[in-house]
Protein backbone atom coordinates (compact mmCIF):
# COMPACT_ATOMS: atom_id res chain seq x y z
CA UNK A 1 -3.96 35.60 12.10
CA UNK A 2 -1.12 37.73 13.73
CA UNK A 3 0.50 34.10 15.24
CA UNK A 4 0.50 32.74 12.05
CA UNK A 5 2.40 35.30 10.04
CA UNK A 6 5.12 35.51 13.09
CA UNK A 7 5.48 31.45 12.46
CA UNK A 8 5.91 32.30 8.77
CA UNK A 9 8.55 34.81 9.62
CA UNK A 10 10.21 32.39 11.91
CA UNK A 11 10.41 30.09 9.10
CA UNK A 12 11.54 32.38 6.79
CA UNK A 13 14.00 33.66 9.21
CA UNK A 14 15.01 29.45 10.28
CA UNK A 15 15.59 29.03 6.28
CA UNK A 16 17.74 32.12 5.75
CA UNK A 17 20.10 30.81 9.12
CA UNK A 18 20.24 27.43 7.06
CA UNK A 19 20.78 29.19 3.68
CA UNK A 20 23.80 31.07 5.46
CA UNK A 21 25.12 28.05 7.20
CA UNK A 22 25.12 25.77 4.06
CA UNK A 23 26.84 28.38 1.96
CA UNK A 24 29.29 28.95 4.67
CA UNK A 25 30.12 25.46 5.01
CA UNK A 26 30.24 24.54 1.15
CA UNK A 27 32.90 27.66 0.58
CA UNK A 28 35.14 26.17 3.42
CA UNK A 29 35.34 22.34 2.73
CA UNK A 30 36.17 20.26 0.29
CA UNK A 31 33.73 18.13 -1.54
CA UNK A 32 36.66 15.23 -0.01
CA UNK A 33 35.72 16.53 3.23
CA UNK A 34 31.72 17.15 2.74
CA UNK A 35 31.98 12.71 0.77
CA UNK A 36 33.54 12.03 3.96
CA UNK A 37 30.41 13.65 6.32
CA UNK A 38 28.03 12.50 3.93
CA UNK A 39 29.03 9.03 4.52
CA UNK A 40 29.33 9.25 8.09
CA UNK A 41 25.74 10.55 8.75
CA UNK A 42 24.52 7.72 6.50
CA UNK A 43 26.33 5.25 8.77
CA UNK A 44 25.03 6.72 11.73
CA UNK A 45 21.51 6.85 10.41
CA UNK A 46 21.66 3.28 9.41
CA UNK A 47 23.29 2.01 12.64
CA UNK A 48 20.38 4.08 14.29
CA UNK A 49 17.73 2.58 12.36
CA UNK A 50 19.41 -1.64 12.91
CA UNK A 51 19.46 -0.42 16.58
CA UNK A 52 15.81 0.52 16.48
CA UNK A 53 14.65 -3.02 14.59
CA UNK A 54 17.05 -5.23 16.89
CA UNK A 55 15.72 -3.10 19.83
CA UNK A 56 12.04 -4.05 18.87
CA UNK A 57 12.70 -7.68 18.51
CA UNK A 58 14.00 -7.56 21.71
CA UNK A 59 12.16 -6.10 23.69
CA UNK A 60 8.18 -5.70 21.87
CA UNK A 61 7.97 -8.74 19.07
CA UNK A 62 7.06 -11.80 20.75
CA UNK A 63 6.29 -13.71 17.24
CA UNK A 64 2.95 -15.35 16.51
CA UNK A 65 -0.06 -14.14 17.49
CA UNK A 66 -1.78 -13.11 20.67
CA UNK A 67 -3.20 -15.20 23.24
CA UNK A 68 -6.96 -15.04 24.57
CA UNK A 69 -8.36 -15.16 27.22
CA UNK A 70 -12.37 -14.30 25.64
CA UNK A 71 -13.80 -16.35 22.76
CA UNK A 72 -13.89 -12.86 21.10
CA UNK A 73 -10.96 -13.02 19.11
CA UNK A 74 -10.96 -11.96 15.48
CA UNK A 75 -9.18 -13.97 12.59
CA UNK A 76 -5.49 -12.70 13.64
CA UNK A 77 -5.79 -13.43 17.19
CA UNK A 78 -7.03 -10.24 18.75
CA UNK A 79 -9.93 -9.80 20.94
CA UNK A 80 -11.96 -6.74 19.94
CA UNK A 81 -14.15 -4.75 22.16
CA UNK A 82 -18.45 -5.53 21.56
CA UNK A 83 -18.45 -1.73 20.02
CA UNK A 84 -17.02 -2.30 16.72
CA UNK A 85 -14.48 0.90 17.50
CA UNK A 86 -11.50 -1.12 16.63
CA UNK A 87 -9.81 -1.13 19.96
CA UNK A 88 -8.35 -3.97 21.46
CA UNK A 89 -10.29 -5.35 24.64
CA UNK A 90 -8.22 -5.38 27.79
CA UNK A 91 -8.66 -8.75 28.47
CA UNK A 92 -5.87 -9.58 26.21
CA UNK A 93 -2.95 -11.36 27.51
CA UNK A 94 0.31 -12.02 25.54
CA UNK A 95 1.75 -15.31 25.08
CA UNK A 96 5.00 -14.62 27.06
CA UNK A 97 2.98 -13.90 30.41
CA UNK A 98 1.25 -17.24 29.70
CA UNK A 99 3.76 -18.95 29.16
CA UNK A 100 5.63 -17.47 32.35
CA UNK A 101 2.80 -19.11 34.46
CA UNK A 102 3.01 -22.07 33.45
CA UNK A 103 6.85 -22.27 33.83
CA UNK A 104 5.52 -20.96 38.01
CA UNK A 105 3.41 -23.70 37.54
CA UNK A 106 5.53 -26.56 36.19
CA UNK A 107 8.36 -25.60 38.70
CA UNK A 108 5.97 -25.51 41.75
CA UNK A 109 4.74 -28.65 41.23
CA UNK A 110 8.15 -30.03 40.88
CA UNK A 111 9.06 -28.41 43.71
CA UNK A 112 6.08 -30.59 45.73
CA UNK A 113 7.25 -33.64 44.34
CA UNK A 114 10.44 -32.84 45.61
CA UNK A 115 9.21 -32.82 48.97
């Protein structure tokens, strides 16, 4: 009980710094000046938020749908453990690793051709 009423009076005490701050700040700028921050942060927060999307393209969306390597595969592609919890079995395998063996495989037997 005691912890809980020193987080409420570090809250309270959190909102009064921000109550000071944001007073401070609104007596000493413009509204040109406080337009001009305003429109910066929303920049930055939507150049941080294409970054994110572009970033998970990249790097985590592979497009379509996943791979198997059991028969246990639902509707969308994912195998499901026998238990009905909901968790994905760890037999699944993503199409880019697949497909990456089969480019080792293609080019291996190219390369004994070759020979």
């Amino acid at each position: 009980k005691n912890l809980k009423k020193k987080n409420c009076n570090m809250e309270r005490v959190l909102f009064d710094l921000h109550s000071q701050v944001s007073l401070i700040a609104l007596r000493n700028t413009s509204s040109k000046t406080r337009s001009l921050l305003e429109h910066g942060l929303l920049f930055v927060a939507l150049a941080g938020f294409s970054i994110l999307v572009l970033s998970h393209l990249s790097f985590v969306h592979h497009g379509g749908s996943v791979m198997m390597m059991t028969g246990n595969t639902s509707a969308s592609g994912v195998a499901w453990d026998d238990s009905g919890g909901g968790t994905p079995s760890a037999t699944v395998m993503s199409q880019s690793i697949l497909h990456q063996q089969q480019q080792l495989s293609h080019s291996s037997k190219s390369l004994a051709l070759l020979k």
